[in-house]
PDB file of N, CA and C in Angstrom:
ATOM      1  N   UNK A   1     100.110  76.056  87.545  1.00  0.00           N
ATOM      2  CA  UNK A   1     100.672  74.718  87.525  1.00  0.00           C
ATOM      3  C   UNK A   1     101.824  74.615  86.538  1.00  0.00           C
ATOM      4  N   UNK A   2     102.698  73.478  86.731  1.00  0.00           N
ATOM      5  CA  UNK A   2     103.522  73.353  86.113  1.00  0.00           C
ATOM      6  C   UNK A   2     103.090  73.249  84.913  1.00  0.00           C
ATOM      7  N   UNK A   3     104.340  73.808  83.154  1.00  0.00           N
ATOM      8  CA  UNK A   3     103.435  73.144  81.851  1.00  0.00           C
ATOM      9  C   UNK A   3     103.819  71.947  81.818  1.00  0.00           C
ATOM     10  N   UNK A   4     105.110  71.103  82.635  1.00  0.00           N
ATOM     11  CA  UNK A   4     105.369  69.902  82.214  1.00  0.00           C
ATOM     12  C   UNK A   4     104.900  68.730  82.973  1.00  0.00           C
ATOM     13  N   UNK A   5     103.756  68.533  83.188  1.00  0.00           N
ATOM     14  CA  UNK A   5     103.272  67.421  83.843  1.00  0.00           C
ATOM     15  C   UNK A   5     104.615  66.334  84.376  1.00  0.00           C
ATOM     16  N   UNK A   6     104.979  65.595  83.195  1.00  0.00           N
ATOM     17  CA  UNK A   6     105.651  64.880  83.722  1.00  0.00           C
ATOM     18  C   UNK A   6     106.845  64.957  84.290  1.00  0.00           C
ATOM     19  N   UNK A   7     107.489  66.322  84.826  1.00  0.00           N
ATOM     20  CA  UNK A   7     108.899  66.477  85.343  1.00  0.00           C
ATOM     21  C   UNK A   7     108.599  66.239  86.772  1.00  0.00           C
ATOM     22  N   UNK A   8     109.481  65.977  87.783  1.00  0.00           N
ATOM     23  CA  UNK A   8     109.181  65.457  89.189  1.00  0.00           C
ATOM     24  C   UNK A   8     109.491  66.401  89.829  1.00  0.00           C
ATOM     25  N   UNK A   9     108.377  66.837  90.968  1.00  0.00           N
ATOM     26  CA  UNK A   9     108.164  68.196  91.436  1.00  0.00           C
ATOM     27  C   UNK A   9     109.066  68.200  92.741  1.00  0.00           C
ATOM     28  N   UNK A  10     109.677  69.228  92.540  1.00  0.00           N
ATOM     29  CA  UNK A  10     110.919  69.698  93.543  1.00  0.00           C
ATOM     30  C   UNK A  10     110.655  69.675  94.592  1.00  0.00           C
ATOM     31  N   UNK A  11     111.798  69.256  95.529  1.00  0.00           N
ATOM     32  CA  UNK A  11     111.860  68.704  97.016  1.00  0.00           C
ATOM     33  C   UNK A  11     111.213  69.753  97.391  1.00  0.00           C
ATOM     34  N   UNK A  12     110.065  69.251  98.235  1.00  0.00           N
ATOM     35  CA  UNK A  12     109.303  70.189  99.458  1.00  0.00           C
ATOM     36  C   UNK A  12     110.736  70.587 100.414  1.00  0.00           C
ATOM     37  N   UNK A  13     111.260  70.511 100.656  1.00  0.00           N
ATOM     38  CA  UNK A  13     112.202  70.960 101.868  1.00  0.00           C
ATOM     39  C   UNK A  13     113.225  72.335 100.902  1.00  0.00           C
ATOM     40  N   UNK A  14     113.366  72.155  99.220  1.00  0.00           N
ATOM     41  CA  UNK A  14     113.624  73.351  98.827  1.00  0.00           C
ATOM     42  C   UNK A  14     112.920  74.135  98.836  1.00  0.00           C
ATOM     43  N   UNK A  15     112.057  73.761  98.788  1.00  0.00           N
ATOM     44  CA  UNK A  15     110.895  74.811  98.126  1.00  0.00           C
ATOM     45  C   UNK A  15     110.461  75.785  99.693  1.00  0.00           C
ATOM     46  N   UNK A  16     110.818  74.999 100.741  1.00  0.00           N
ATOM     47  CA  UNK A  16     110.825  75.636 101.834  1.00  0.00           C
ATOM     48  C   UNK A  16     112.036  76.681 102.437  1.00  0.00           C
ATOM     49  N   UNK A  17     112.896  76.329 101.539  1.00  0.00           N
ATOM     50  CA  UNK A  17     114.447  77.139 101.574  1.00  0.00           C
ATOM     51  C   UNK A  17     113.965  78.349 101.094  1.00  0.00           C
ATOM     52  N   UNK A  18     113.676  78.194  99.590  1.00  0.00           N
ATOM     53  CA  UNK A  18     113.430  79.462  98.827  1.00  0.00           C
ATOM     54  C   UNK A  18     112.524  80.158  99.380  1.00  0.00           C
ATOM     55  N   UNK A  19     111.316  79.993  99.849  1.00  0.00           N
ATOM     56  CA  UNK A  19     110.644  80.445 100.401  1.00  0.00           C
ATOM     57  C   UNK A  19     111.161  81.465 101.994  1.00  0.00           C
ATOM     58  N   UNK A  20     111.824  81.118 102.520  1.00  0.00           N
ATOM     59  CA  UNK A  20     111.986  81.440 103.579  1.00  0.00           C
ATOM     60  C   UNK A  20     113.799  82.601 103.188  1.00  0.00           C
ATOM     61  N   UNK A  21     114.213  82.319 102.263  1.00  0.00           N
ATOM     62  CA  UNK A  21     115.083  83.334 100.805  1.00  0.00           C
ATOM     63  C   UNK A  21     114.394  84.944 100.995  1.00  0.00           C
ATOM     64  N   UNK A  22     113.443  84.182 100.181  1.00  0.00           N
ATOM     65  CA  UNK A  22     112.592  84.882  99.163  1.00  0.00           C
ATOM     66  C   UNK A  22     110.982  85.188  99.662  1.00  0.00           C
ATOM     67  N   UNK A  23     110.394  86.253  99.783  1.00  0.00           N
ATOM     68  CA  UNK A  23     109.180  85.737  99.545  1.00  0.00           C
ATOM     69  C   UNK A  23     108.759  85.632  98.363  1.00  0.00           C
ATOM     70  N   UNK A  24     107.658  84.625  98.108  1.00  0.00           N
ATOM     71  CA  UNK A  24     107.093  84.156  96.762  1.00  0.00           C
ATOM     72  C   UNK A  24     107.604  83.075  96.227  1.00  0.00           C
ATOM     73  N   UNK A  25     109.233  83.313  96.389  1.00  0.00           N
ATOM     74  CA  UNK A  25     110.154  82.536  95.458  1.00  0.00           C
ATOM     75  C   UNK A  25     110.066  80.384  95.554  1.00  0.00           C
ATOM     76  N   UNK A  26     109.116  80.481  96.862  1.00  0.00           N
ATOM     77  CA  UNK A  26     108.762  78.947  96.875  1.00  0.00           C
ATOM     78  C   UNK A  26     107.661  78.416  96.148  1.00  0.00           C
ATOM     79  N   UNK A  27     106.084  79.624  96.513  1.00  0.00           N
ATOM     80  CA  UNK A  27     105.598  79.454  95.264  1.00  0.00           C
ATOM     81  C   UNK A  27     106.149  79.591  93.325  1.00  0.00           C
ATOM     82  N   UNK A  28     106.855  80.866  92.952  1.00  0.00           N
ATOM     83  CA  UNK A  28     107.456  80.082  92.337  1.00  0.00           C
ATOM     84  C   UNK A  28     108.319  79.439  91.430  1.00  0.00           C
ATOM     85  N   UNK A  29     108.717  78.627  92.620  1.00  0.00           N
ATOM     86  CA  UNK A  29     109.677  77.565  91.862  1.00  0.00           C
ATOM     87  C   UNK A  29     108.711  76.581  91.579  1.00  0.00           C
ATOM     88  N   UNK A  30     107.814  76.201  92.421  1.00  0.00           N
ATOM     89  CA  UNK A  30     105.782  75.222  92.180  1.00  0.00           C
ATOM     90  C   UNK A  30     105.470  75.713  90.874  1.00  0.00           C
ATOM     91  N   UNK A  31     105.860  76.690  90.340  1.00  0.00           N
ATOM     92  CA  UNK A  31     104.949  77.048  89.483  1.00  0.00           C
ATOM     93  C   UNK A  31     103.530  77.551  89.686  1.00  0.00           C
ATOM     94  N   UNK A  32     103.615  78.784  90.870  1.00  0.00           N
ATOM     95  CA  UNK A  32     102.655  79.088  91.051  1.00  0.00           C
ATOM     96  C   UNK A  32     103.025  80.455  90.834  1.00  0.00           C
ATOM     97  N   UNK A  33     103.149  81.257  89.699  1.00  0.00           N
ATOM     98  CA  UNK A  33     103.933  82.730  90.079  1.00  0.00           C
ATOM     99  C   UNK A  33     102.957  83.819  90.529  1.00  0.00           C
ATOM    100  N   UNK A  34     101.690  83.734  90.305  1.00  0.00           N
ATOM    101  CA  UNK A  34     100.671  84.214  90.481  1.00  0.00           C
ATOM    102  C   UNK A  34     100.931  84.974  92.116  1.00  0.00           C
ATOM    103  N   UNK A  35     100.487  83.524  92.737  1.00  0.00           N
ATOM    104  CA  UNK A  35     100.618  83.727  94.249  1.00  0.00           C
ATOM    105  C   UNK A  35     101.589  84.174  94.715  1.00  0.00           C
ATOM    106  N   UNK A  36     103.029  83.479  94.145  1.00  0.00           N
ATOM    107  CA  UNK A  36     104.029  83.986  94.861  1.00  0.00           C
ATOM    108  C   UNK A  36     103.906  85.334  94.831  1.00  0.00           C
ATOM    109  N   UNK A  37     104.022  86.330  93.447  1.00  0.00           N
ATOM    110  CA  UNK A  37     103.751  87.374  93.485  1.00  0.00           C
ATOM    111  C   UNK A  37     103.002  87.888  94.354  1.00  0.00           C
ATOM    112  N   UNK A  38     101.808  87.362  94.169  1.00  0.00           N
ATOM    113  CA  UNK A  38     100.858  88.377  95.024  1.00  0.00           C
ATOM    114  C   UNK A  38     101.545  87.908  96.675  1.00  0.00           C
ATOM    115  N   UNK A  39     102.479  87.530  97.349  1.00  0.00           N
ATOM    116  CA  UNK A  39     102.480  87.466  98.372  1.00  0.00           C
ATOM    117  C   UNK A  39     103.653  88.255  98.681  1.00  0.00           C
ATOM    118  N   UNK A  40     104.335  88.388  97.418  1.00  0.00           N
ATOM    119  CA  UNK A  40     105.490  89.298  97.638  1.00  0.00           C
ATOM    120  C   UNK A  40     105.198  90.933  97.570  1.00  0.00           C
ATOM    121  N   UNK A  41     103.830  91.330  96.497  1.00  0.00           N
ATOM    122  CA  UNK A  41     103.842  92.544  96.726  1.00  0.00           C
ATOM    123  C   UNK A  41     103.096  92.910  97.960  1.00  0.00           C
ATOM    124  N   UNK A  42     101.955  91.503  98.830  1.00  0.00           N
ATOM    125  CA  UNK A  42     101.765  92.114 100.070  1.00  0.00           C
ATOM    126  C   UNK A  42     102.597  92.202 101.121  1.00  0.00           C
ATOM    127  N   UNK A  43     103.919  91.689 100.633  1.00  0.00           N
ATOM    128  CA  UNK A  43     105.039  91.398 101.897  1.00  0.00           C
ATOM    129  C   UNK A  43     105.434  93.487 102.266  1.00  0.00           C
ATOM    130  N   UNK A  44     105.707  93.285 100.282  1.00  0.00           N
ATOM    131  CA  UNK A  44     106.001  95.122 100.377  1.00  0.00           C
ATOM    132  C   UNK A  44     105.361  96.162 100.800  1.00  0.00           C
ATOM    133  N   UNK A  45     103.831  95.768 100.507  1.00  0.00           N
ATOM    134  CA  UNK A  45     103.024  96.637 100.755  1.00  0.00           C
ATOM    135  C   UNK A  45     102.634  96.844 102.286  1.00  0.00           C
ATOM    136  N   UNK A  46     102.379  95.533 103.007  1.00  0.00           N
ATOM    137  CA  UNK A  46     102.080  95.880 104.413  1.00  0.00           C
ATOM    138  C   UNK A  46     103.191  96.387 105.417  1.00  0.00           C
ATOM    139  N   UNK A  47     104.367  96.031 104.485  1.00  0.00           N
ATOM    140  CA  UNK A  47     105.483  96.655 105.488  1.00  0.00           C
ATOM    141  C   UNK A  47     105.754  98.083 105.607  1.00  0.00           C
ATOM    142  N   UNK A  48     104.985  98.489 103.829  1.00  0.00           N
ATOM    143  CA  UNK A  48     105.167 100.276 103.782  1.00  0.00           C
ATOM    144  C   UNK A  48     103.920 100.461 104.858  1.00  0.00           C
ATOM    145  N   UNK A  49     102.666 100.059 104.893  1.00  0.00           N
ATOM    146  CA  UNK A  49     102.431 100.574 105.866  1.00  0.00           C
ATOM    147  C   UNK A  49     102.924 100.470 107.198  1.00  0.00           C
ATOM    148  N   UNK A  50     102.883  99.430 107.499  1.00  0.00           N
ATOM    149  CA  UNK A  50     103.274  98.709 109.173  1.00  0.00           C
ATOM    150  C   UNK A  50     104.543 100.563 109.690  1.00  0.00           C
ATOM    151  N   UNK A  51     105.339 100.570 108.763  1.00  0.00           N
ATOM    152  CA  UNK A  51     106.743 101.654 108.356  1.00  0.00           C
ATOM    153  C   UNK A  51     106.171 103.000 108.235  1.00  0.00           C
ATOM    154  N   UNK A  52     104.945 103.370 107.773  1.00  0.00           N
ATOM    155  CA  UNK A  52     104.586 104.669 108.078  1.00  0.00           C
ATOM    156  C   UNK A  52     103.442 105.002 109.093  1.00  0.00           C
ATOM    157  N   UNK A  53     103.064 103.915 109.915  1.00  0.00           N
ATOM    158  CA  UNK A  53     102.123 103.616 110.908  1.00  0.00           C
ATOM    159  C   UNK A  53     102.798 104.057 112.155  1.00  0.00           C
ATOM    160  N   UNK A  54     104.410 103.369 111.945  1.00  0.00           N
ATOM    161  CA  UNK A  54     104.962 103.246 113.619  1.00  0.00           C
ATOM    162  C   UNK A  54     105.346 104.465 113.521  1.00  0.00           C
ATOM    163  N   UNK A  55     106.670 104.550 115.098  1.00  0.00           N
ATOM    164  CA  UNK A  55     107.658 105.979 115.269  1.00  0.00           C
ATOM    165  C   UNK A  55     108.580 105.425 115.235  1.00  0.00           C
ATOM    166  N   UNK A  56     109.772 106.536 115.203  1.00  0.00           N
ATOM    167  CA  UNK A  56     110.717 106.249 114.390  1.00  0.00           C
ATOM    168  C   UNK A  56     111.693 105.497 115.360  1.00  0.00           C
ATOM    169  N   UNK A  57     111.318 105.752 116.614  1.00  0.00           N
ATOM    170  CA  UNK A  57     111.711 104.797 117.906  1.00  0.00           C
ATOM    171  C   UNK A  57     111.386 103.444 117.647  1.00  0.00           C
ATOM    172  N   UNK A  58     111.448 102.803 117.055  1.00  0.00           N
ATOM    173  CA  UNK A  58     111.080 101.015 116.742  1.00  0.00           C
ATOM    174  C   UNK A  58     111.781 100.581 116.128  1.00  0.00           C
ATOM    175  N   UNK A  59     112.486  99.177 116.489  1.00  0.00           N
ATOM    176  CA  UNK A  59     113.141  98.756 115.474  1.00  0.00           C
ATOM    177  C   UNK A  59     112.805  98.631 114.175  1.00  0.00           C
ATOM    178  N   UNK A  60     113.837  97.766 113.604  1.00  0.00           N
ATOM    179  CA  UNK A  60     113.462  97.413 112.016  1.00  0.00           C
ATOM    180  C   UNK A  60     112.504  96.692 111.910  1.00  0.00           C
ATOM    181  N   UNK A  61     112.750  95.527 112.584  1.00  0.00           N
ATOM    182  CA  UNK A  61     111.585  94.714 112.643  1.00  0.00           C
ATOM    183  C   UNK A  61     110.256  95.012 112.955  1.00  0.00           C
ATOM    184  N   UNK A  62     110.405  96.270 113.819  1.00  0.00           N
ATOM    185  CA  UNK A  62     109.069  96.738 114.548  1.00  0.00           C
ATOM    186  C   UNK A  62     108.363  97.528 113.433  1.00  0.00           C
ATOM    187  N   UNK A  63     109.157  97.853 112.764  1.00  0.00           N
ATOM    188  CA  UNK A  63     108.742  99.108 111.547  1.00  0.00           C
ATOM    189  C   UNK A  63     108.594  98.462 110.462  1.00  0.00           C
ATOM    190  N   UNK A  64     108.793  97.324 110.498  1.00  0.00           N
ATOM    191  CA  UNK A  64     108.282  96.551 108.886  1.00  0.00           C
ATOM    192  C   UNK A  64     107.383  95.214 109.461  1.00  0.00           C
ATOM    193  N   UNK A  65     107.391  95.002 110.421  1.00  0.00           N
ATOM    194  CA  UNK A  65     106.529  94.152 111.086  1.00  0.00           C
ATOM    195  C   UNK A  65     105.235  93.126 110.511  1.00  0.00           C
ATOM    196  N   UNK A  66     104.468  94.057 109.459  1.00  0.00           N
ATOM    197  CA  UNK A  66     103.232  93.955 108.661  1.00  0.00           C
ATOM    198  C   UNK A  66     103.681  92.851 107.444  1.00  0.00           C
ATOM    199  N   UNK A  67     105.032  93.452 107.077  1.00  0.00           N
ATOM    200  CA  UNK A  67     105.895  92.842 105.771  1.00  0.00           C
ATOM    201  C   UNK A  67     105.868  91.437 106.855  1.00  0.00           C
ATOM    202  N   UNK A  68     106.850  90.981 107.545  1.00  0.00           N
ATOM    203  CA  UNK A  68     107.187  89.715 108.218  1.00  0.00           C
ATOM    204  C   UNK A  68     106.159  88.892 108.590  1.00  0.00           C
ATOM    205  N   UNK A  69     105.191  90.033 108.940  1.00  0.00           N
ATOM    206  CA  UNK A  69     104.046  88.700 109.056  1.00  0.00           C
ATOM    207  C   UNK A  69     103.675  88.088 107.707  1.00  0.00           C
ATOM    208  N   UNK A  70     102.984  88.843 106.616  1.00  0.00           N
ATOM    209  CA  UNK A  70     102.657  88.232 105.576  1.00  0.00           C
ATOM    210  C   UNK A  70     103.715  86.848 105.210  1.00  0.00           C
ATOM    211  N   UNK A  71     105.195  87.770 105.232  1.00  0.00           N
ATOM    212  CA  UNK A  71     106.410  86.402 104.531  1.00  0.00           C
ATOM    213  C   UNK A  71     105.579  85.306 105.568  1.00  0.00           C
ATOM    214  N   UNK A  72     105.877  85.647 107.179  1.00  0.00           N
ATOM    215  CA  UNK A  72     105.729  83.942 107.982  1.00  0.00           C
ATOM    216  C   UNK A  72     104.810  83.503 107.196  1.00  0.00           C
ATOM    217  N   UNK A  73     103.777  84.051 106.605  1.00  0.00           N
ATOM    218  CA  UNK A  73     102.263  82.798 106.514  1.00  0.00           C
ATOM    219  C   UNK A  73     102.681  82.777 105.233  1.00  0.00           C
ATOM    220  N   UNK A  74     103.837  83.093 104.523  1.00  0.00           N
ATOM    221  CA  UNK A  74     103.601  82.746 102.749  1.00  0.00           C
ATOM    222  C   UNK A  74     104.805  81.283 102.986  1.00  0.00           C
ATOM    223  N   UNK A  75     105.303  80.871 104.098  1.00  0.00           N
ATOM    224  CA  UNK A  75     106.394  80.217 103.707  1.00  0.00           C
ATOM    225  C   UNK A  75     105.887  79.037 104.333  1.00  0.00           C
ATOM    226  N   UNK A  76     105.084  78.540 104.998  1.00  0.00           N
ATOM    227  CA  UNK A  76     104.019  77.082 105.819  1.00  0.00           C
ATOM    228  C   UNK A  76     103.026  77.142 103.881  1.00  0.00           C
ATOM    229  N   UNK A  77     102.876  77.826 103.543  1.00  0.00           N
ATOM    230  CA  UNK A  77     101.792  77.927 102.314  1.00  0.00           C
ATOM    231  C   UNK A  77     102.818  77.538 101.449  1.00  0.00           C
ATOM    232  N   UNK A  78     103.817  77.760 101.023  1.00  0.00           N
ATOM    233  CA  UNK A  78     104.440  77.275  99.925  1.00  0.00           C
ATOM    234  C   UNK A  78     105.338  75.606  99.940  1.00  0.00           C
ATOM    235  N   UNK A  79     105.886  75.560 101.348  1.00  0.00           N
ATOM    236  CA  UNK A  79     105.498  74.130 101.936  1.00  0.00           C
ATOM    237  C   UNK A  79     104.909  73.609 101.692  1.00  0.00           C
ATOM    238  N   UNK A  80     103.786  73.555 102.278  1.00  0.00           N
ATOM    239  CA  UNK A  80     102.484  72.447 102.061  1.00  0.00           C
ATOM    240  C   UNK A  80     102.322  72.497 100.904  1.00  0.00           C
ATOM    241  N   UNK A  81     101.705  73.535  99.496  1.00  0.00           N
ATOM    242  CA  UNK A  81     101.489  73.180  98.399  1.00  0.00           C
ATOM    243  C   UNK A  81     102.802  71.838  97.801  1.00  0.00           C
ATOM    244  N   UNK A  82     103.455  72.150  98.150  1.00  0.00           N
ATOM    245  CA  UNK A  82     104.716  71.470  97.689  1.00  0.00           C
ATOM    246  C   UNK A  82     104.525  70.380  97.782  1.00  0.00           C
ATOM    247  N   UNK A  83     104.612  69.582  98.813  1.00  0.00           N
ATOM    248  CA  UNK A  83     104.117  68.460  99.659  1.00  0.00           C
ATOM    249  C   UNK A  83     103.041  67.894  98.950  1.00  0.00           C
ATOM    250  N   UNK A  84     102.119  68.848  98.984  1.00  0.00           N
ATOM    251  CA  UNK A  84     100.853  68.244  98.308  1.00  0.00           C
ATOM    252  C   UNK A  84     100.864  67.534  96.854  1.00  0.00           C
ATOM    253  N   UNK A  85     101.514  68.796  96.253  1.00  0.00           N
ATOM    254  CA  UNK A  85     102.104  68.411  94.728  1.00  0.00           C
ATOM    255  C   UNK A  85     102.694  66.557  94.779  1.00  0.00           C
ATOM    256  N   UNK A  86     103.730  67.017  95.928  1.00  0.00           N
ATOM    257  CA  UNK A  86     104.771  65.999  95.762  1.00  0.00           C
ATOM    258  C   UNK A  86     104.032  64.446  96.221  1.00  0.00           C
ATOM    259  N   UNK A  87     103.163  64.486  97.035  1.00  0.00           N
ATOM    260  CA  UNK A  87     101.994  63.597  97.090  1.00  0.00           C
ATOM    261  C   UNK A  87     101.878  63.359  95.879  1.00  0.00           C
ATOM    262  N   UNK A  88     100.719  63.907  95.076  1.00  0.00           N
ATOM    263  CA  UNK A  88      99.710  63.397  94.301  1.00  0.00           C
ATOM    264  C   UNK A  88     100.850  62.821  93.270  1.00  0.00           C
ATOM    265  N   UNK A  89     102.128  63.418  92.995  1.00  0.00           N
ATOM    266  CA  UNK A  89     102.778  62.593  91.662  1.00  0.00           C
ATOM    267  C   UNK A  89     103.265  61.497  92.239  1.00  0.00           C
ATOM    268  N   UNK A  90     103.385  61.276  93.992  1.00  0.00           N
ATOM    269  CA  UNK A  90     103.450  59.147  94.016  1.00  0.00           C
ATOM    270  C   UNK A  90     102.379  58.717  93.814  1.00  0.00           C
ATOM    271  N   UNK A  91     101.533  59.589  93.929  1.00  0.00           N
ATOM    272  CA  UNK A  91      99.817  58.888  93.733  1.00  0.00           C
ATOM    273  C   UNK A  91      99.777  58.494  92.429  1.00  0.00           C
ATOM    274  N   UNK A  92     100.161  59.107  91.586  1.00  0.00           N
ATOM    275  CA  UNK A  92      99.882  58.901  90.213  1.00  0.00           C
ATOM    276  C   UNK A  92     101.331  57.898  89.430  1.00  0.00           C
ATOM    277  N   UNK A  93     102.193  57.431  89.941  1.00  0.00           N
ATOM    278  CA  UNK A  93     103.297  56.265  89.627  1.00  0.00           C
ATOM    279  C   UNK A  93     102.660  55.079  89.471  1.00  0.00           C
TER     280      UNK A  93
END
């Protein structure tokens, strides 16, 4: 979590930019570096495999494939936390 409670938590629609940048980089800008991390080294990691799984006949995409999936599901996840965040601080005005 953020340390500054009271600063106003960044537009969900950036945080969906960076994310879709970057992996991780939407978690964080949330202040979640934890996750982001861990979603960035599974972005790396499943793509080295996905990359020594295939043949060498496959595209790029086909050969890092493992990597792209992880990013798609880290960038709807860093969204919504966002959102959520950005909820609860009108909740709390």
């Amino acid at each position: 979590p953020r340390k500054n409670a009271m600063s106003k938590p960044l537009n969900p629609y950036l945080v969906l930019l960076l994310a879709v940048i970057l992996p991780g980089a939407g978690h964080v800008a949330i202040g979640e570096q934890r996750r982001g991390l861990a979603f960035a080294l599974f972005v790396v990691l499943f793509s080295i495999v996905t990359y020594m799984t295939t043949t060498p006949d496959r595209s790029f995409i086909g050969r890092h494939a493992g990597g792209f999936f992880i990013w798609a599901l880290s960038i709807p996840d860093a969204y919504r936390r966002a959102r959520m965040r950005a909820v609860e601080a009108s909740l709390k005005r």
